[in-house]
Structures are given as C-alpha cells and as structure tokens.
C-alpha atoms as a PDB file:
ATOM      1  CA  UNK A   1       0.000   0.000   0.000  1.00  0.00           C
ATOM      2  CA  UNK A   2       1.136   3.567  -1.233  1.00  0.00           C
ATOM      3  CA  UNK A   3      -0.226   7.054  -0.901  1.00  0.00           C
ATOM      4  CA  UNK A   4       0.102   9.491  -3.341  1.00  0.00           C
ATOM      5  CA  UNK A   5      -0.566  13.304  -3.718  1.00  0.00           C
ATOM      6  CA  UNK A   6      -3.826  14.353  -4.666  1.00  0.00           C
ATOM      7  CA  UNK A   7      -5.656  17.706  -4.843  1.00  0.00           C
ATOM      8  CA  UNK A   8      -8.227  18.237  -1.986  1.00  0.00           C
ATOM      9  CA  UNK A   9     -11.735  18.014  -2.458  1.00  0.00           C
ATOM     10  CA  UNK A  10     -12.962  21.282  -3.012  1.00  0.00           C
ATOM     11  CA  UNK A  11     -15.031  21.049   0.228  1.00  0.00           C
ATOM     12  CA  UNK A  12     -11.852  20.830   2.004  1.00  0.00           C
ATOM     13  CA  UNK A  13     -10.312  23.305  -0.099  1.00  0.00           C
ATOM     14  CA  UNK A  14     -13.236  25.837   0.732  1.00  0.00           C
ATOM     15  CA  UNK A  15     -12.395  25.732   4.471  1.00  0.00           C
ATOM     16  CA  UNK A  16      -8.517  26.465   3.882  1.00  0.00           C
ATOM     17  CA  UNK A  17      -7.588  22.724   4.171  1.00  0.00           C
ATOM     18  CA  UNK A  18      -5.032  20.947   2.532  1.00  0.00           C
ATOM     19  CA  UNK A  19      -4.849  16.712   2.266  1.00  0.00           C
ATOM     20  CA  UNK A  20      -1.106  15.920   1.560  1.00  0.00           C
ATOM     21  CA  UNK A  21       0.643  12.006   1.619  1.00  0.00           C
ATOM     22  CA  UNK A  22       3.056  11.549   4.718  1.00  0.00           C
ATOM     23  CA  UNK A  23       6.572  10.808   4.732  1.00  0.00           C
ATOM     24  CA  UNK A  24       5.220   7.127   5.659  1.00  0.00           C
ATOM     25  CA  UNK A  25       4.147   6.348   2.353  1.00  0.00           C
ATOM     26  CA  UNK A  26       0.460   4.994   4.376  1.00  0.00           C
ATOM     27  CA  UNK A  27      -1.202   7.721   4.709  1.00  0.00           C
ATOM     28  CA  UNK A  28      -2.784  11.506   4.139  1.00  0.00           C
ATOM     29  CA  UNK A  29      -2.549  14.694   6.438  1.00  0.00           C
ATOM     30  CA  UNK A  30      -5.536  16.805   6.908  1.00  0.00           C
ATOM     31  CA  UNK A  31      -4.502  20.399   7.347  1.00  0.00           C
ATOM     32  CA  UNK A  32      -7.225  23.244   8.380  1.00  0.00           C
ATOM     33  CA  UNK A  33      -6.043  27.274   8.511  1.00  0.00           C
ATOM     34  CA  UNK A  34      -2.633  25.397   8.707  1.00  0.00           C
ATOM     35  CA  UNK A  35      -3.232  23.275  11.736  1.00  0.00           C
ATOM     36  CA  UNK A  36      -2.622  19.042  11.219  1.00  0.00           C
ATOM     37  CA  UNK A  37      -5.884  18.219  12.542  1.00  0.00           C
ATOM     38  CA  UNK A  38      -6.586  14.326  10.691  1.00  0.00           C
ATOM     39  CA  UNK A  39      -4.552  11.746   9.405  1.00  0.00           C
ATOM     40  CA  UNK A  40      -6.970   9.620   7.196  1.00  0.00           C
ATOM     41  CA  UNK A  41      -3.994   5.987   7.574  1.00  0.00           C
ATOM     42  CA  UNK A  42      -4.604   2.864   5.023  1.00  0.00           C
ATOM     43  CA  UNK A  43      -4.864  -0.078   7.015  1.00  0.00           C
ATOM     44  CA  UNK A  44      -5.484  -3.674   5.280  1.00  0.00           C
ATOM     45  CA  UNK A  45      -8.669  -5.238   5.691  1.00  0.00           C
ATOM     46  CA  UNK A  46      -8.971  -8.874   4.316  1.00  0.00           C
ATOM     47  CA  UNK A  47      -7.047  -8.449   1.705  1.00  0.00           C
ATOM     48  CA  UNK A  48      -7.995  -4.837   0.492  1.00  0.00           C
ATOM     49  CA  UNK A  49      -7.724  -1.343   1.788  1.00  0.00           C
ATOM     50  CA  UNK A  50      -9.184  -0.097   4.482  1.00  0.00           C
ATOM     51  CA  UNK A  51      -8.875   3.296   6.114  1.00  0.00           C
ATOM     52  CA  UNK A  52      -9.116   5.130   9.757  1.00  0.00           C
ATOM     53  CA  UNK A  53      -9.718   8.276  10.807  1.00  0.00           C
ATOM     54  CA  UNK A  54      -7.704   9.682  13.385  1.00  0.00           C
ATOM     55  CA  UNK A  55      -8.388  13.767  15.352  1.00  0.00           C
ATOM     56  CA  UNK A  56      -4.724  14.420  15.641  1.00  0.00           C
ATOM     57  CA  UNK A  57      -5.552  16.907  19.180  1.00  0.00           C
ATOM     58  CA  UNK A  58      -6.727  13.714  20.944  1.00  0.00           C
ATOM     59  CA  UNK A  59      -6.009  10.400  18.376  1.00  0.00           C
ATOM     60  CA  UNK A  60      -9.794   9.933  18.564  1.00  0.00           C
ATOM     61  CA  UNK A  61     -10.642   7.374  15.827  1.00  0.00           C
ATOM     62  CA  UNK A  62     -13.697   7.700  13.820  1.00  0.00           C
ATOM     63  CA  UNK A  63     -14.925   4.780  12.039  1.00  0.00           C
ATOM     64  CA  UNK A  64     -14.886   4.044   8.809  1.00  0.00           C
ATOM     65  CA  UNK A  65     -16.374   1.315   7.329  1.00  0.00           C
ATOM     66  CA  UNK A  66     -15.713  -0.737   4.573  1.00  0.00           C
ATOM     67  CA  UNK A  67     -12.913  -2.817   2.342  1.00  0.00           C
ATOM     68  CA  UNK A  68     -11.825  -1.227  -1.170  1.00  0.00           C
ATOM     69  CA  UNK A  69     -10.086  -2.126  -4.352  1.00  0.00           C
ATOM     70  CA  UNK A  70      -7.961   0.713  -4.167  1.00  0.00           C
ATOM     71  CA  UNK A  71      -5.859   2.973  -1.969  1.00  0.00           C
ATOM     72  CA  UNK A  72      -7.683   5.795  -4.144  1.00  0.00           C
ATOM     73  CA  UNK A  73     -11.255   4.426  -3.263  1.00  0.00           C
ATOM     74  CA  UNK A  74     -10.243   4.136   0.678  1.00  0.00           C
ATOM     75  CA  UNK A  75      -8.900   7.722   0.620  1.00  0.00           C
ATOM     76  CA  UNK A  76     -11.955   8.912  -0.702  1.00  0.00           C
ATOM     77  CA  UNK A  77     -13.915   6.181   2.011  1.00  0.00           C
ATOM     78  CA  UNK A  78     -12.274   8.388   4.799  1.00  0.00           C
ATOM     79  CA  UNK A  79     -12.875  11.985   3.247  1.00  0.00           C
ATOM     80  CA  UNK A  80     -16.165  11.312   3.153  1.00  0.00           C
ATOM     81  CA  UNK A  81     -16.416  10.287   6.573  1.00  0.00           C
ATOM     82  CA  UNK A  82     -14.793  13.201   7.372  1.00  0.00           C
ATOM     83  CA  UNK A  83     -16.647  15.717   5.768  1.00  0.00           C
ATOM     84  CA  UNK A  84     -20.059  13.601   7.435  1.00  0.00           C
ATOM     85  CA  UNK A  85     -17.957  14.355  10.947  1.00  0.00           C
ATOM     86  CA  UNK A  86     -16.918  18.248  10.471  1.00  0.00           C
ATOM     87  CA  UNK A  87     -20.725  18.839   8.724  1.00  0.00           C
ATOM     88  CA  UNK A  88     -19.249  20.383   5.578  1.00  0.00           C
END
C-alpha cells in the first residue's frame, strides 16, 4: 500500500484545508487554517484497503467502514467520513 498526492476536495479546499501524503508512504494529512488536525492511515482489511480516521488533538478514531479495491477508493472512504464528521 502507497499514498500518493492528490488535490483536496474542493469542500476541504473551501475551508482552507489541505490533504497531503506523509513521509510514511500509508497515509494523508488533513490540514485546516494550517493546523494538522486528521490523518486519514490505510490499514489492510482482508485483503484490500481499508482506512481510519484519526483527530490528531486527541487520536480519537472515527470509524470508517468498509474494504476497497484501491488505496484511491479508501482515501476517498475516509474523506467522506470526514466531511459527514466536520458537517461540511
């Protein structure tokens, strides 16, 4: 499993966030008004990818569901989980 860069959704984008890949190669930083406040981290899940969604102020997880094909399709999994949690 391998992140890569990707633009942020335009939701994300909207609220002065940023979503880049981490030096770890396994997962995505959430930035807000230049504050790390998620890490969205690929995790395997029998056999596919799975994500989790981690508050960085408190490593709360929030639960994401699901086992996908793709890193792309587990990234996009946790964004919308996010965006669900923050209300945007």
């Amino acid at each position: 499993m391998s992140t890569q860069a990707v633009s942020p959704p335009e939701w994300l984008a909207s609220h002065n966030g940023t979503l880049t890949p981490s030096k770890d190669g396994k997962s995505w930083l959430v930035h807000v008004g230049g504050e790390l406040v998620y890490v969205l981290a690929l995790v395997p899940v029998q056999g596919r990818h799975g994500i989790k969604l981690m508050q960085t102020i408190n490593g709360k997880l929030t639960p994401v569901d699901g086992a996908h094909g793709t890193p792309s399709q587990a990234l996009e999994a946790g964004l919308s989980a996010l965006r669900d949690k923050l209300g945007w």
